[in-house]
N, C-alpha and C. Protein backbone atom coordinates (compact mmCIF):
# COMPACT_ATOMS: atom_id res chain seq x y z
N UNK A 1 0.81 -1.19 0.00
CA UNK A 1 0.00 0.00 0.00
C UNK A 1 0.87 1.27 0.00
N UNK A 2 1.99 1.11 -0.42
CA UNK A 2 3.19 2.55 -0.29
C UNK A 2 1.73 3.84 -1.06
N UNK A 3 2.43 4.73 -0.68
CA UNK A 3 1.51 6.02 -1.33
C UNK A 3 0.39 5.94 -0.64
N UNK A 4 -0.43 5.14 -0.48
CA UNK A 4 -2.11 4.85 0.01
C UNK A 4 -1.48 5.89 1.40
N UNK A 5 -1.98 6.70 1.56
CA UNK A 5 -1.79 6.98 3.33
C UNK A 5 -3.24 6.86 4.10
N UNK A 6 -4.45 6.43 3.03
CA UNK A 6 -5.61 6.41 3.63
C UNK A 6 -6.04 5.22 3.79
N UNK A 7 -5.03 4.27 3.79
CA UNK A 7 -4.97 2.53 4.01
C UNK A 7 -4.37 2.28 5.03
N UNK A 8 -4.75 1.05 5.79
CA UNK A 8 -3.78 0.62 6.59
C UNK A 8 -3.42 -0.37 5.74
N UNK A 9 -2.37 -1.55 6.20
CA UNK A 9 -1.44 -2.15 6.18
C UNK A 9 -2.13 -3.79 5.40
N UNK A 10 -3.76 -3.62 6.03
CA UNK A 10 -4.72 -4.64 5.34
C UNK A 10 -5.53 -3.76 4.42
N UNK A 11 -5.19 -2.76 3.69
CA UNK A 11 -5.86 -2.19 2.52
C UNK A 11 -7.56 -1.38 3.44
N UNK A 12 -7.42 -1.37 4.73
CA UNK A 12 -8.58 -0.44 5.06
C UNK A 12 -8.76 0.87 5.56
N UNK A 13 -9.85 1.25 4.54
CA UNK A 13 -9.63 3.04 4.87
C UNK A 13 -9.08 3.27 6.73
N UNK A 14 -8.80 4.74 6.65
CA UNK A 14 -8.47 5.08 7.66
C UNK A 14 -8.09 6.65 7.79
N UNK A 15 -8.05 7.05 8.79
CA UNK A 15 -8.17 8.79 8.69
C UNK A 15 -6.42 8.88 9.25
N UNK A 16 -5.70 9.59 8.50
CA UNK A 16 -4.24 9.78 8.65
C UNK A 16 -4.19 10.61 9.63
N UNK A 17 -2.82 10.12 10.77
CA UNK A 17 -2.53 10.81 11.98
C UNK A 17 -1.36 12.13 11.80
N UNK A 18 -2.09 13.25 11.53
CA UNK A 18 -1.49 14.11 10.86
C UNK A 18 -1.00 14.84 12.17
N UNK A 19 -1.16 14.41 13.77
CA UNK A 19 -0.45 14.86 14.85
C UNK A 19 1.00 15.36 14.63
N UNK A 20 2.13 14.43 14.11
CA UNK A 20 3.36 14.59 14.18
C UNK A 20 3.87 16.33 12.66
N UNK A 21 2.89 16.18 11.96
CA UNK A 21 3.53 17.25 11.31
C UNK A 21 2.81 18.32 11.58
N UNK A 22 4.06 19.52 11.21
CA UNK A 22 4.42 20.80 11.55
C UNK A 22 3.31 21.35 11.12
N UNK A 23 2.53 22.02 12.16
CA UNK A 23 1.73 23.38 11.45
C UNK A 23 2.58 24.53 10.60
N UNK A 24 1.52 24.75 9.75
CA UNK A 24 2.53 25.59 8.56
C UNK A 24 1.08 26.32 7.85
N UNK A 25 1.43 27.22 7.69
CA UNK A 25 0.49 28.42 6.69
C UNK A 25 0.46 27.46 5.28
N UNK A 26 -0.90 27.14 4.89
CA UNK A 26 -1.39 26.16 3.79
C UNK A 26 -2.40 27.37 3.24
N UNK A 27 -2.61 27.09 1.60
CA UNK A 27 -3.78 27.77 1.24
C UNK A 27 -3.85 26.76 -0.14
N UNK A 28 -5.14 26.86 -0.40
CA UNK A 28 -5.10 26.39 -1.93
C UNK A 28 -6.74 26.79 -2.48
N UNK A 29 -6.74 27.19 -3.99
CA UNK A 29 -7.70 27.46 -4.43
C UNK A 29 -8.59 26.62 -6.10
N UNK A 30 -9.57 26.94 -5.96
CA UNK A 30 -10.03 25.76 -6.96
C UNK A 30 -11.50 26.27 -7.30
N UNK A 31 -11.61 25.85 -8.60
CA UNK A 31 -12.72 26.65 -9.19
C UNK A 31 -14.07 25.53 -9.63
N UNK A 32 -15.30 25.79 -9.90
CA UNK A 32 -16.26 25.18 -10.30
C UNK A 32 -16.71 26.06 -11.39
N UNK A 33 -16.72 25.45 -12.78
CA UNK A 33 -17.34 25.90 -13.91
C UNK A 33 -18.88 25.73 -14.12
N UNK A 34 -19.52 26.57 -14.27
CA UNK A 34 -21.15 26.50 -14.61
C UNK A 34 -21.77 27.36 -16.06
N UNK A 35 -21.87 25.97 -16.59
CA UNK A 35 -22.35 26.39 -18.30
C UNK A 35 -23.64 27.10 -18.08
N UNK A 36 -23.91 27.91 -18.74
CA UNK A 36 -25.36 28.59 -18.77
C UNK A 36 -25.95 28.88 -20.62
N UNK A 37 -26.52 29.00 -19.88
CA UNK A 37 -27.18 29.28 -21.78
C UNK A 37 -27.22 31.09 -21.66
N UNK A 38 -27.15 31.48 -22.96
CA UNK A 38 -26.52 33.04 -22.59
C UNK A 38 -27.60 33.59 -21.97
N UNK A 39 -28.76 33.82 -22.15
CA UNK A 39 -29.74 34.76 -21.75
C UNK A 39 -29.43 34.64 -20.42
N UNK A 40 -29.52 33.33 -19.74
CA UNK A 40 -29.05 33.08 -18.48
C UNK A 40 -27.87 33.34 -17.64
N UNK A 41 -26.69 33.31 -18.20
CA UNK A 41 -25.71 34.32 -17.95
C UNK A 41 -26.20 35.72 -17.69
N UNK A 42 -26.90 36.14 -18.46
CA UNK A 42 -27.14 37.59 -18.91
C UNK A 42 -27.43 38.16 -17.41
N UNK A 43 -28.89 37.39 -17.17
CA UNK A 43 -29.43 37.51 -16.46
C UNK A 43 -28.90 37.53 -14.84
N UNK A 44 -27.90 36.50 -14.89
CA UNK A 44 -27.57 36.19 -13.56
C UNK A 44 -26.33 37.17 -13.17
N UNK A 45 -25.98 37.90 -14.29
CA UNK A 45 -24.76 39.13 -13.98
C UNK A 45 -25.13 40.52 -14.10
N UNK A 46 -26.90 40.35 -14.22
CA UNK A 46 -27.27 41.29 -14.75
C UNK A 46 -28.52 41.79 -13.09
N UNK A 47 -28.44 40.72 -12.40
CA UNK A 47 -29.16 40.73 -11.49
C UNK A 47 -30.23 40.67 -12.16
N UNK A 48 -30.94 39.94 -12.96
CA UNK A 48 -32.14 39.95 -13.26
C UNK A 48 -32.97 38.65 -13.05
N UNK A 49 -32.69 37.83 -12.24
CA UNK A 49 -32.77 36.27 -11.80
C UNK A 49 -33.98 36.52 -11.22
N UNK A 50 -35.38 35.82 -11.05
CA UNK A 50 -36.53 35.73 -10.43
C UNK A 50 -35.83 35.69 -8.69
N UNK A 51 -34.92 34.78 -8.33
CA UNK A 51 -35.04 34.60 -7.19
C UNK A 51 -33.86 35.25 -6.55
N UNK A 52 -33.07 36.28 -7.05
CA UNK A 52 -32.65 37.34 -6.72
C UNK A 52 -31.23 37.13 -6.96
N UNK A 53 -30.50 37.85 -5.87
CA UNK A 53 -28.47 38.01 -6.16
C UNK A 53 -28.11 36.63 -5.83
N UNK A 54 -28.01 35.58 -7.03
CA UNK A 54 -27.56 34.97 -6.65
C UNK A 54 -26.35 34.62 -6.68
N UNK A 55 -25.45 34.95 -6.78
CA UNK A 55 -23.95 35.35 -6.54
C UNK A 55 -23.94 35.68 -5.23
N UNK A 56 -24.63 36.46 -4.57
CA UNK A 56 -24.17 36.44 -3.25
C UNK A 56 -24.76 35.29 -2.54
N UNK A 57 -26.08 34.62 -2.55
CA UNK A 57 -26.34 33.40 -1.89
C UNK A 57 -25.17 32.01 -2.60
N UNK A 58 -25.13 32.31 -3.61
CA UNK A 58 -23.75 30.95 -3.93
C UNK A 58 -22.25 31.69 -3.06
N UNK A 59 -21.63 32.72 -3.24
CA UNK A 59 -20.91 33.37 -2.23
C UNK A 59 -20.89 32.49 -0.58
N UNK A 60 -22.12 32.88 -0.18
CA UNK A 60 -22.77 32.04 0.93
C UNK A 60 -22.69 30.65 1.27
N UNK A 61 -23.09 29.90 0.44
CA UNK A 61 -22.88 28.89 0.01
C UNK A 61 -21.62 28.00 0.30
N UNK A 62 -20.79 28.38 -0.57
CA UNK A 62 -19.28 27.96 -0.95
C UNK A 62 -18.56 28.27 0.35
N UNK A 63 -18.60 29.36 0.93
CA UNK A 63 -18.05 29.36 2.26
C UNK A 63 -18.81 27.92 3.38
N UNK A 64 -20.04 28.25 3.37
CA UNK A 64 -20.80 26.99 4.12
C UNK A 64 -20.03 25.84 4.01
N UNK A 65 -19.59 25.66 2.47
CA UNK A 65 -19.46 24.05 1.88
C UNK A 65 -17.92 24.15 2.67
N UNK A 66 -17.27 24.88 2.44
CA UNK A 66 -15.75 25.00 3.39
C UNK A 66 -15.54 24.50 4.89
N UNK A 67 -16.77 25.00 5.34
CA UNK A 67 -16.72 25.25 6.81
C UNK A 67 -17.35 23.67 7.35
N UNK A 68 -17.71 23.00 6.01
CA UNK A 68 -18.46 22.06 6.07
C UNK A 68 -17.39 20.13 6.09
N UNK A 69 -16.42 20.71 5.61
CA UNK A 69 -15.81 19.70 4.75
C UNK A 69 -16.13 18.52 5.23
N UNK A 70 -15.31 18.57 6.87
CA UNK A 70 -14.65 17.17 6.93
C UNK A 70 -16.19 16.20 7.55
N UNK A 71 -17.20 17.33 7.59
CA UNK A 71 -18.43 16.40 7.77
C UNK A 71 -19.25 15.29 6.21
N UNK A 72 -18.61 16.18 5.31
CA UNK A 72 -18.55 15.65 3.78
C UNK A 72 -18.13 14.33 3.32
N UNK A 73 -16.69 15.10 3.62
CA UNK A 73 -15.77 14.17 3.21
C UNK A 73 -15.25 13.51 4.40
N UNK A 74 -15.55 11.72 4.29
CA UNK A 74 -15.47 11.00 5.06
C UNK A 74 -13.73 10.92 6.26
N UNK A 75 -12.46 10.69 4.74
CA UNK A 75 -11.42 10.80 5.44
C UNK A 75 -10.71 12.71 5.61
N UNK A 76 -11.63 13.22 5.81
CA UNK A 76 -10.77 14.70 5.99
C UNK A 76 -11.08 14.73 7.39
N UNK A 77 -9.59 15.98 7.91
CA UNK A 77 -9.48 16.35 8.84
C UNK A 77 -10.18 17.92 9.37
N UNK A 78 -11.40 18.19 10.12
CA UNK A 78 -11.62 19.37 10.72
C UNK A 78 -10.74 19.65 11.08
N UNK A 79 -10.45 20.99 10.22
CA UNK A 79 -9.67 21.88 10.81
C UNK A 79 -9.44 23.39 10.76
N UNK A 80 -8.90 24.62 11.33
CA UNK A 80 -9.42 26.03 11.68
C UNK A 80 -9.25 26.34 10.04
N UNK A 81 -10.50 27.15 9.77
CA UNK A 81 -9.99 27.64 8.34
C UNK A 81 -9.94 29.38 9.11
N UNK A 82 -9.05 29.67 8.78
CA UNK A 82 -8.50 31.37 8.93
C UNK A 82 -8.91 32.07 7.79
N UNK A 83 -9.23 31.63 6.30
CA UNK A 83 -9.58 32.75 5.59
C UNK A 83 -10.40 31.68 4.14
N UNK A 84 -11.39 32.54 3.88
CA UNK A 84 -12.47 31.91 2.85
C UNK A 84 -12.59 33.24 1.78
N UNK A 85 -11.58 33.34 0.49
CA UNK A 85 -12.31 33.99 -0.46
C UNK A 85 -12.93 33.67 -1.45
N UNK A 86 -14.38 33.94 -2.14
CA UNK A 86 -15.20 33.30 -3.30
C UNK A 86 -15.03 34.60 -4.18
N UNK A 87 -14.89 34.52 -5.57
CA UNK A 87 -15.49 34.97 -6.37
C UNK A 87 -15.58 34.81 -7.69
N UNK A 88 -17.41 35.16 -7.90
CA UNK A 88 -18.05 34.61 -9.06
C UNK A 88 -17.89 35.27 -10.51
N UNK A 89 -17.48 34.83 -11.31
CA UNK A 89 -16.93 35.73 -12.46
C UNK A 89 -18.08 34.87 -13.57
N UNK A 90 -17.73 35.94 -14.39
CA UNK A 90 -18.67 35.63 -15.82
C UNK A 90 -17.58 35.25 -16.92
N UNK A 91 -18.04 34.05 -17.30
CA UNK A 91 -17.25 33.56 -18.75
C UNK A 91 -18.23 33.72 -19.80
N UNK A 92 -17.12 33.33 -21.08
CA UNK A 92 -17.93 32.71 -21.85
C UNK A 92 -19.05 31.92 -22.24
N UNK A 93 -18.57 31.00 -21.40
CA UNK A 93 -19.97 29.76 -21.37
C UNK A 93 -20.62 30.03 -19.93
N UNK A 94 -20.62 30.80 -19.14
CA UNK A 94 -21.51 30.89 -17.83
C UNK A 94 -20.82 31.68 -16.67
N UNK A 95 -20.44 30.69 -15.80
CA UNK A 95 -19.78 31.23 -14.69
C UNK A 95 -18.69 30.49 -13.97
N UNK A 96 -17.93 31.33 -13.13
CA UNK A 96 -16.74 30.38 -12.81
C UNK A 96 -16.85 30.61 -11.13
N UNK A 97 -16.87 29.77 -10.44
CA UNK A 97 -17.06 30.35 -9.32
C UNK A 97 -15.46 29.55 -8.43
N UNK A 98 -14.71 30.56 -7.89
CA UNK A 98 -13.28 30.64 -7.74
C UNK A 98 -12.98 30.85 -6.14
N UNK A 99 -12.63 29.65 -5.39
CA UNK A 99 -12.28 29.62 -4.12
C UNK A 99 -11.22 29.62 -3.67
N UNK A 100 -10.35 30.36 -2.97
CA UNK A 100 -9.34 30.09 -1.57
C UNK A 100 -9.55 30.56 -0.20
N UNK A 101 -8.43 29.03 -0.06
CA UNK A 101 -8.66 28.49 1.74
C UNK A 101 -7.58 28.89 1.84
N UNK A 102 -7.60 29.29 3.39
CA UNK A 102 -6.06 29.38 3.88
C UNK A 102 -6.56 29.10 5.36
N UNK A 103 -5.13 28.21 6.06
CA UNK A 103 -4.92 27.60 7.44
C UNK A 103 -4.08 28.01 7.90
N UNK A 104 -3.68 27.45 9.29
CA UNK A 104 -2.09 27.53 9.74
C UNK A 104 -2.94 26.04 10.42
N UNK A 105 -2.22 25.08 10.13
CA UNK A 105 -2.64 23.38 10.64
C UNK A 105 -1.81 22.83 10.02
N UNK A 106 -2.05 21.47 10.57
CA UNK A 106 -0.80 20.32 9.92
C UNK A 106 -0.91 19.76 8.64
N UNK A 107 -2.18 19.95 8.13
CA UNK A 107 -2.89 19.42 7.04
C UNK A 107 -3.34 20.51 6.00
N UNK A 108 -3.25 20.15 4.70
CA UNK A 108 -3.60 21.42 3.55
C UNK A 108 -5.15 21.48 3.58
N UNK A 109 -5.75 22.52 2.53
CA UNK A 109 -7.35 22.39 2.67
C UNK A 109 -7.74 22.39 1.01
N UNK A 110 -6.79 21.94 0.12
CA UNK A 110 -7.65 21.52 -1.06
C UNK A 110 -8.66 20.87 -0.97
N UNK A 111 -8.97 20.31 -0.14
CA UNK A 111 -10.73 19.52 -0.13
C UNK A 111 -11.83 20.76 0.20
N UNK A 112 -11.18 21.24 0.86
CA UNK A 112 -12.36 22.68 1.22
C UNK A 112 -12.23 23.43 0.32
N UNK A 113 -11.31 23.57 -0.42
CA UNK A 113 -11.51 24.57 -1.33
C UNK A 113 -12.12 23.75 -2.45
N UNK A 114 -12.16 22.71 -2.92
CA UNK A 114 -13.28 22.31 -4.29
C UNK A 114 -14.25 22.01 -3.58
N UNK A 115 -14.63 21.52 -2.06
CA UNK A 115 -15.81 21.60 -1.73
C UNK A 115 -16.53 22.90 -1.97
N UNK A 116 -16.18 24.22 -1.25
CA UNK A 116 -16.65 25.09 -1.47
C UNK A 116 -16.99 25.65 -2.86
N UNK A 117 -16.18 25.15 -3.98
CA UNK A 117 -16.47 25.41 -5.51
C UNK A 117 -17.67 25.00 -6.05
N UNK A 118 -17.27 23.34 -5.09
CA UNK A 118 -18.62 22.71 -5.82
C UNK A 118 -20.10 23.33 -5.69
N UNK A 119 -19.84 23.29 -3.87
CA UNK A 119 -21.18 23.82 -3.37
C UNK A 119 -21.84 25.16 -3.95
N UNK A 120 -20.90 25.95 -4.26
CA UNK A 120 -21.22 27.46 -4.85
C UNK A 120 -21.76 27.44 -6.33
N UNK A 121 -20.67 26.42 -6.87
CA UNK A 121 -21.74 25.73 -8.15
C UNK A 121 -23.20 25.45 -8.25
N UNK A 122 -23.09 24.33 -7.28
CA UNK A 122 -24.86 23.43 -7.19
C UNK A 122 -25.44 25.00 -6.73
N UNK A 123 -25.48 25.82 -5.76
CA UNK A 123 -25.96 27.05 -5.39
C UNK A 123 -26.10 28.06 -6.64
N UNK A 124 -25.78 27.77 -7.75
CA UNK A 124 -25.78 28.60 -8.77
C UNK A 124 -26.85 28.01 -9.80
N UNK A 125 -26.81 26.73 -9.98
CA UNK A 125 -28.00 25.85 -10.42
C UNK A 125 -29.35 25.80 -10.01
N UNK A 126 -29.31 25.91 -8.51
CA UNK A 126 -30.66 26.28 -7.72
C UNK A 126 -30.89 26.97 -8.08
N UNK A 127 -30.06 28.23 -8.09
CA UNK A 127 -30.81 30.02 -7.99
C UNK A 127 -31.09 30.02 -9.73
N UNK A 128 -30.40 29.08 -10.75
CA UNK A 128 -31.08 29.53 -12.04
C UNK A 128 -31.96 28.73 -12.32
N UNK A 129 -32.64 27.05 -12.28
CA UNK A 129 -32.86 26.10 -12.62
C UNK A 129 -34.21 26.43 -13.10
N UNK A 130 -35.22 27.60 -12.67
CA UNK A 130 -36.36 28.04 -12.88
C UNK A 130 -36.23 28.57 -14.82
N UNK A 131 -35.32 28.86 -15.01
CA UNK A 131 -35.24 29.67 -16.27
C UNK A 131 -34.25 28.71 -17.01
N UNK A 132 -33.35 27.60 -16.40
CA UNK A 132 -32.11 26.91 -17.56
C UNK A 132 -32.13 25.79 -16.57
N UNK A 133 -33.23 24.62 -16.77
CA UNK A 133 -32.48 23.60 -16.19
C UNK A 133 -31.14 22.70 -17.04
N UNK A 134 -31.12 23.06 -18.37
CA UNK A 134 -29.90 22.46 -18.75
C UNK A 134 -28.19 23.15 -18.59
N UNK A 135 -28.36 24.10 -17.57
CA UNK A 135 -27.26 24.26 -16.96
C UNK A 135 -26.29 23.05 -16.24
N UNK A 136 -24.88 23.23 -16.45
CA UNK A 136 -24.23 21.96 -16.24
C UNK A 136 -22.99 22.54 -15.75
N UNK A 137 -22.84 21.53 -14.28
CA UNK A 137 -21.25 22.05 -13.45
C UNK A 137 -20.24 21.02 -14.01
N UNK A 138 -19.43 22.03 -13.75
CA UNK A 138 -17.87 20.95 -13.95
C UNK A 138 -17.13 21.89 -15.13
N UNK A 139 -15.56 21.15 -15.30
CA UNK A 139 -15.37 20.70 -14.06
C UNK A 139 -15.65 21.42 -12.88
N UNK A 140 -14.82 20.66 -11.39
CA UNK A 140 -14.40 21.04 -10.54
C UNK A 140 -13.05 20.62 -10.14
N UNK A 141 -12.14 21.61 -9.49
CA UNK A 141 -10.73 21.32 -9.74
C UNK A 141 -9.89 21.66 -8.73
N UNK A 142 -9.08 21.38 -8.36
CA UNK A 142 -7.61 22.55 -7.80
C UNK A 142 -7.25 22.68 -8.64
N UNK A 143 -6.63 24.56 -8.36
CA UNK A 143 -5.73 24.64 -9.27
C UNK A 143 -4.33 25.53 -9.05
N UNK A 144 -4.52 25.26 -7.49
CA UNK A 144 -3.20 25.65 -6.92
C UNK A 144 -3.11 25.27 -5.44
N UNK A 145 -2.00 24.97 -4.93
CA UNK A 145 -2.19 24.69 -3.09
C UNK A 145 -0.50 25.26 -2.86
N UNK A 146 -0.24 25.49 -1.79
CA UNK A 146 0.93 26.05 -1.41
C UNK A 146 0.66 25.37 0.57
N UNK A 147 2.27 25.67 0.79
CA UNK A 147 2.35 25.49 2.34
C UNK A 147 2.38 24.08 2.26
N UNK A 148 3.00 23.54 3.13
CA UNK A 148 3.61 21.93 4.11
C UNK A 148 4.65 21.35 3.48
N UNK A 149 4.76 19.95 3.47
CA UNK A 149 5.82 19.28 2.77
C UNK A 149 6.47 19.13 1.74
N UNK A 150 5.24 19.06 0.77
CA UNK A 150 4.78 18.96 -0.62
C UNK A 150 5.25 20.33 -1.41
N UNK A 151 4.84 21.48 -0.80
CA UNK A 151 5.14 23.28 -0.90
C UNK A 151 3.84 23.51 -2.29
N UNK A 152 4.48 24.53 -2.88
CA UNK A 152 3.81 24.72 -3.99
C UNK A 152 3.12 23.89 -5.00
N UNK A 153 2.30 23.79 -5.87
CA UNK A 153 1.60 23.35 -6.94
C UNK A 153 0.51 24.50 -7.30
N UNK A 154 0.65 24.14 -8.94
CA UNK A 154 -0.07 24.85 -9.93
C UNK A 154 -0.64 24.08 -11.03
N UNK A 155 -1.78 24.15 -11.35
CA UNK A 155 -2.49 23.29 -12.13
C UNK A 155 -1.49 24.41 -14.07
């Protein structure tokens, strides 16, 4: 099982004892893409959505999904998040909704940060689904983490 660190020794999950390493300033950020059909774009940058700003309830959202993780995700570690920035930009094909985490803990928070992408995504689907249910997320990604052993990465 070399590499597996979420195995034990008989191949069964397990939550890694991240006690022995160094707290260290970690951040990493990661985005969720949401196709829209244009009027729907239009609309949703235009504030013209039936069920209001939704950029700021997905905003909302995506932080939630952060603060949320390790209840999510089975092998993650709760731990202090010190800083949550979202923001929702307009593309071409829809919207991009763009997260970083930052810690000081033993453990990085790329899981909170595409959690929170995702969640701000699905939160972007709700608030349009009345006017475009063929709106479609994904990907979802890291696309950068910094801080601990590992140090830097860039998608």
């Amino acid at each position: 099982m070399d590499g597996m660190t979420h195995m034990d020794e008989q191949g069964r999950a397990r939550m890694v004892d991240v006690g022995g390493k160094p707290v260290t300033d970690r951040a990493a950020t990661a985005e969720a893409l949401v196709a829209l059909a244009p009027a729907t774009r239009e609309a949703l940058f235009s504030g013209g959505l039936p069920k209001g700003d939704a950029r700021a309830v997905a905003r909302i959202a995506a932080i939630g999904g952060v603060k949320r993780t390790a209840e999510l995700v089975p092998l993650c570690h709760p731990i202090p998040v010190t800083g949550v920035d979202v923001d929702i930009t307009e593309t071409a094909d829809g919207a991009r909704v763009l997260v970083t985490v930052r810690t000081t803990a033993p453990t990085g928070v790329e899981m909170e940060a595409m959690t929170g992408a995702a969640v701000g995504a699905i939160t972007l689907y709700d608030m349009v689904k009345g006017i475009d249910r063929g709106a479609e997320i994904g990907p979802v990604r890291l696309l950068a983490k910094s801080g601990g052993r590992s140090g830097e990465w860039r998608r």
